[in-house]
C-alpha atoms as a PDB file:
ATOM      1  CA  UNK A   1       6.194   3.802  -6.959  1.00  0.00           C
ATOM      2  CA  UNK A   2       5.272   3.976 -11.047  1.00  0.00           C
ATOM      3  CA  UNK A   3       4.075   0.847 -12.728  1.00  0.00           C
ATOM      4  CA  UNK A   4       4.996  -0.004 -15.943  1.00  0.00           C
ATOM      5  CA  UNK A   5       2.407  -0.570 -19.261  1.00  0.00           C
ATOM      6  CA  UNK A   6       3.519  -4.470 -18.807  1.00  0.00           C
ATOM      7  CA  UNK A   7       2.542  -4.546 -14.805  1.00  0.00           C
ATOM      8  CA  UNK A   8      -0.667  -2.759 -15.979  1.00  0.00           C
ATOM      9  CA  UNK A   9      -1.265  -5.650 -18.448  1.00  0.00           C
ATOM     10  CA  UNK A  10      -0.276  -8.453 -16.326  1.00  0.00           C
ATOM     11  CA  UNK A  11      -2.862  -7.195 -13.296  1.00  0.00           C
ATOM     12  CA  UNK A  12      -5.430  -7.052 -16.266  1.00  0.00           C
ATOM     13  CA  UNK A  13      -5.608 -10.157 -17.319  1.00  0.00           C
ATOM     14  CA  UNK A  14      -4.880 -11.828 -13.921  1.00  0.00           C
ATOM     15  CA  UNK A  15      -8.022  -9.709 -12.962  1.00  0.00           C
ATOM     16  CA  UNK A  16      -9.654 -10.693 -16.047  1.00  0.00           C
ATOM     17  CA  UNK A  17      -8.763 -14.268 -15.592  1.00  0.00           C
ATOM     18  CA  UNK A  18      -9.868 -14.891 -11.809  1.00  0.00           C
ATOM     19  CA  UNK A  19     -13.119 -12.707 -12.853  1.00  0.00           C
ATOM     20  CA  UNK A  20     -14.192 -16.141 -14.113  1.00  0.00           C
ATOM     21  CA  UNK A  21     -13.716 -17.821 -11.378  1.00  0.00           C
ATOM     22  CA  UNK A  22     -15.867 -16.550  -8.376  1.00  0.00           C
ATOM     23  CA  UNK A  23     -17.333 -19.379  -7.367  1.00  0.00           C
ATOM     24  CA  UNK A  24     -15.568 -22.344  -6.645  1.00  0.00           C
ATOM     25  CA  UNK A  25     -15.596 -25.229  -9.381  1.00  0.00           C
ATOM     26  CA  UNK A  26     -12.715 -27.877  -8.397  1.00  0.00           C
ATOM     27  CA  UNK A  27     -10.422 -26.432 -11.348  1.00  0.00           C
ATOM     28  CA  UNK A  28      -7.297 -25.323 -11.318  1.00  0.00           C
ATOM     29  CA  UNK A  29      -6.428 -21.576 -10.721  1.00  0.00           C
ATOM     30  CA  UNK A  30      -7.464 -19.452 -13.781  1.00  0.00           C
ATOM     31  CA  UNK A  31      -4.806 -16.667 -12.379  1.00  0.00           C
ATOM     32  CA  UNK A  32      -1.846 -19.190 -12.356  1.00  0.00           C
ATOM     33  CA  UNK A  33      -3.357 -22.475 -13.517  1.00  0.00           C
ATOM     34  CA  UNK A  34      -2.076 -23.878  -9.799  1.00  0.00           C
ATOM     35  CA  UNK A  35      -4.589 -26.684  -8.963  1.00  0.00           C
ATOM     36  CA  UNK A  36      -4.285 -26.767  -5.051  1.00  0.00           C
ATOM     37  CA  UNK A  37      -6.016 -23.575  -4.756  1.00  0.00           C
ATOM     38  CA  UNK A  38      -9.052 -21.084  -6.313  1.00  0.00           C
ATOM     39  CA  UNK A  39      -8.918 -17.566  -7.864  1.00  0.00           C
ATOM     40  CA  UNK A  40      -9.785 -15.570  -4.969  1.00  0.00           C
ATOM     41  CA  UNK A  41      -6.952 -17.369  -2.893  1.00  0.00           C
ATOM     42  CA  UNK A  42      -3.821 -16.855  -5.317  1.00  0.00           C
ATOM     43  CA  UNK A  43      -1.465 -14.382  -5.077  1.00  0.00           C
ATOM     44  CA  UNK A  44      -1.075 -13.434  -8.568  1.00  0.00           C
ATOM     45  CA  UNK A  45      -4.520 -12.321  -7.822  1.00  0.00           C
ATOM     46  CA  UNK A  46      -4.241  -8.074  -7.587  1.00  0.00           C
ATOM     47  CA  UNK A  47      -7.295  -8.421  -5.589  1.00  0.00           C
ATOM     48  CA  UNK A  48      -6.034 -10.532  -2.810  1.00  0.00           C
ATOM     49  CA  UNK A  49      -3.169  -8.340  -2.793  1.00  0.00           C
ATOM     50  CA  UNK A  50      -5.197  -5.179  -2.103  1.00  0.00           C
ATOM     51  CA  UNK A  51      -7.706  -6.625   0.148  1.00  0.00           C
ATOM     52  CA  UNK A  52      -4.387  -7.505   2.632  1.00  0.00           C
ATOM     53  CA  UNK A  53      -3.252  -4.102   2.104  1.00  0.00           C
ATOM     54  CA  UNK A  54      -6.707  -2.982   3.719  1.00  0.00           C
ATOM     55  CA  UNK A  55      -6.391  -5.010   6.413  1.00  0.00           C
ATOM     56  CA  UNK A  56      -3.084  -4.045   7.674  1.00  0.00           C
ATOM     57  CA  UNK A  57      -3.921  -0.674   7.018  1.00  0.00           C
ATOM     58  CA  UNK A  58      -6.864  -0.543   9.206  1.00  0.00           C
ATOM     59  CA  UNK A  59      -4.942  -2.630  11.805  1.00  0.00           C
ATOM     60  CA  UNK A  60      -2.502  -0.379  11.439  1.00  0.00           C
ATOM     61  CA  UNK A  61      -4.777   2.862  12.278  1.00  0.00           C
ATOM     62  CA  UNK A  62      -6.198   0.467  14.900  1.00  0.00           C
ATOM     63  CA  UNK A  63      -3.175   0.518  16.500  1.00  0.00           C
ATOM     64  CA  UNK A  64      -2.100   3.831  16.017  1.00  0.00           C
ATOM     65  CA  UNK A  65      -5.180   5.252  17.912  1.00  0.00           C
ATOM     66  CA  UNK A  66      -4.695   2.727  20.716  1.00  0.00           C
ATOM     67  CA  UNK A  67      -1.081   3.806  21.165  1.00  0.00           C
ATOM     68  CA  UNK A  68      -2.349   7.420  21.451  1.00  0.00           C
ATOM     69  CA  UNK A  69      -4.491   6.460  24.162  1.00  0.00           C
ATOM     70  CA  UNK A  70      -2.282   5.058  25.949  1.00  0.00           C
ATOM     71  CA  UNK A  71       0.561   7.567  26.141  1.00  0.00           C
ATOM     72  CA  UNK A  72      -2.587  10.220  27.026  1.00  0.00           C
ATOM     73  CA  UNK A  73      -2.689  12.162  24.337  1.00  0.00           C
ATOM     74  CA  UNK A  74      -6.194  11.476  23.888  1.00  0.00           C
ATOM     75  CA  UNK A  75      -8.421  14.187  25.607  1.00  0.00           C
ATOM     76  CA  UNK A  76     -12.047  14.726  26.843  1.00  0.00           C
ATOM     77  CA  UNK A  77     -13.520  17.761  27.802  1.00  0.00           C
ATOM     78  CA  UNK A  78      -9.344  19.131  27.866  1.00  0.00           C
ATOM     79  CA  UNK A  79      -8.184  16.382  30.249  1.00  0.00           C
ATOM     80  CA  UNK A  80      -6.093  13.455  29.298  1.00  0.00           C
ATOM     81  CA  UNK A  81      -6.875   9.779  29.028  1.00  0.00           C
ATOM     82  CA  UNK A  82      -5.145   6.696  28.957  1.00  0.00           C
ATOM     83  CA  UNK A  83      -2.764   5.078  31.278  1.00  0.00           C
ATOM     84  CA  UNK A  84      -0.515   7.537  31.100  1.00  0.00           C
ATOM     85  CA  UNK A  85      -2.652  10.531  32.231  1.00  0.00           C
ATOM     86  CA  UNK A  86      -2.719   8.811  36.130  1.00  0.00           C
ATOM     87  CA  UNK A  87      -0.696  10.603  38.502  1.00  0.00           C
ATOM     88  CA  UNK A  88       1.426   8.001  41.029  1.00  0.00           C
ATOM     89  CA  UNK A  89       1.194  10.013  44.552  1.00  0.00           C
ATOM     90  CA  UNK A  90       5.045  10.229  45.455  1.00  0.00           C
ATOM     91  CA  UNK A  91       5.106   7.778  48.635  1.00  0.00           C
ATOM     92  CA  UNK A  92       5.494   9.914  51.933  1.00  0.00           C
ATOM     93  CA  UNK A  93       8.970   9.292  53.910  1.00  0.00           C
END
């Protein structure tokens, strides 16, 4: 995805604006001028927006890992483990 000069700008000074804001003070937004909420916490803030990209993206790799796991297609020592890598004994008749 390309941004344009005018997204550029606009993350600037929302940066720029919230940037003078870190610690709480009882005003209103400085990113959106929104009074029921602080800087850090809006989502005009590029920040907030990156930090939750982050987090899903670990969550994501989280998950990812864990899935290999348990299909067995994680190895040690050459043998697989997980759920799947246990062998059901086919029941005698």
């Amino acid at each position: 995805m390309r941004f344009t000069i005018e997204q550029y700008d606009k993350a600037i000074k929302a940066l720029e604006a919230a940037k003078t804001q870190l610690d709480p003070d009882g005003d209103e937004c400085r990113c959106c001028g929104d009074s029921g909420h602080q800087a850090w916490e809006c989502g005009h803030n590029p920040l907030l927006a990156m930090a939750i990209c982050e987090g899903i993206a670990k969550a994501s790799e989280e998950l990812h890992a864990h899935l290999h796991y348990l299909a067995g297609h994680v190895t040690v020592m050459g043998h697989r483990t997980g759920p799947a890598s246990v062998i059901v004994p086919a029941a005698d008749e």
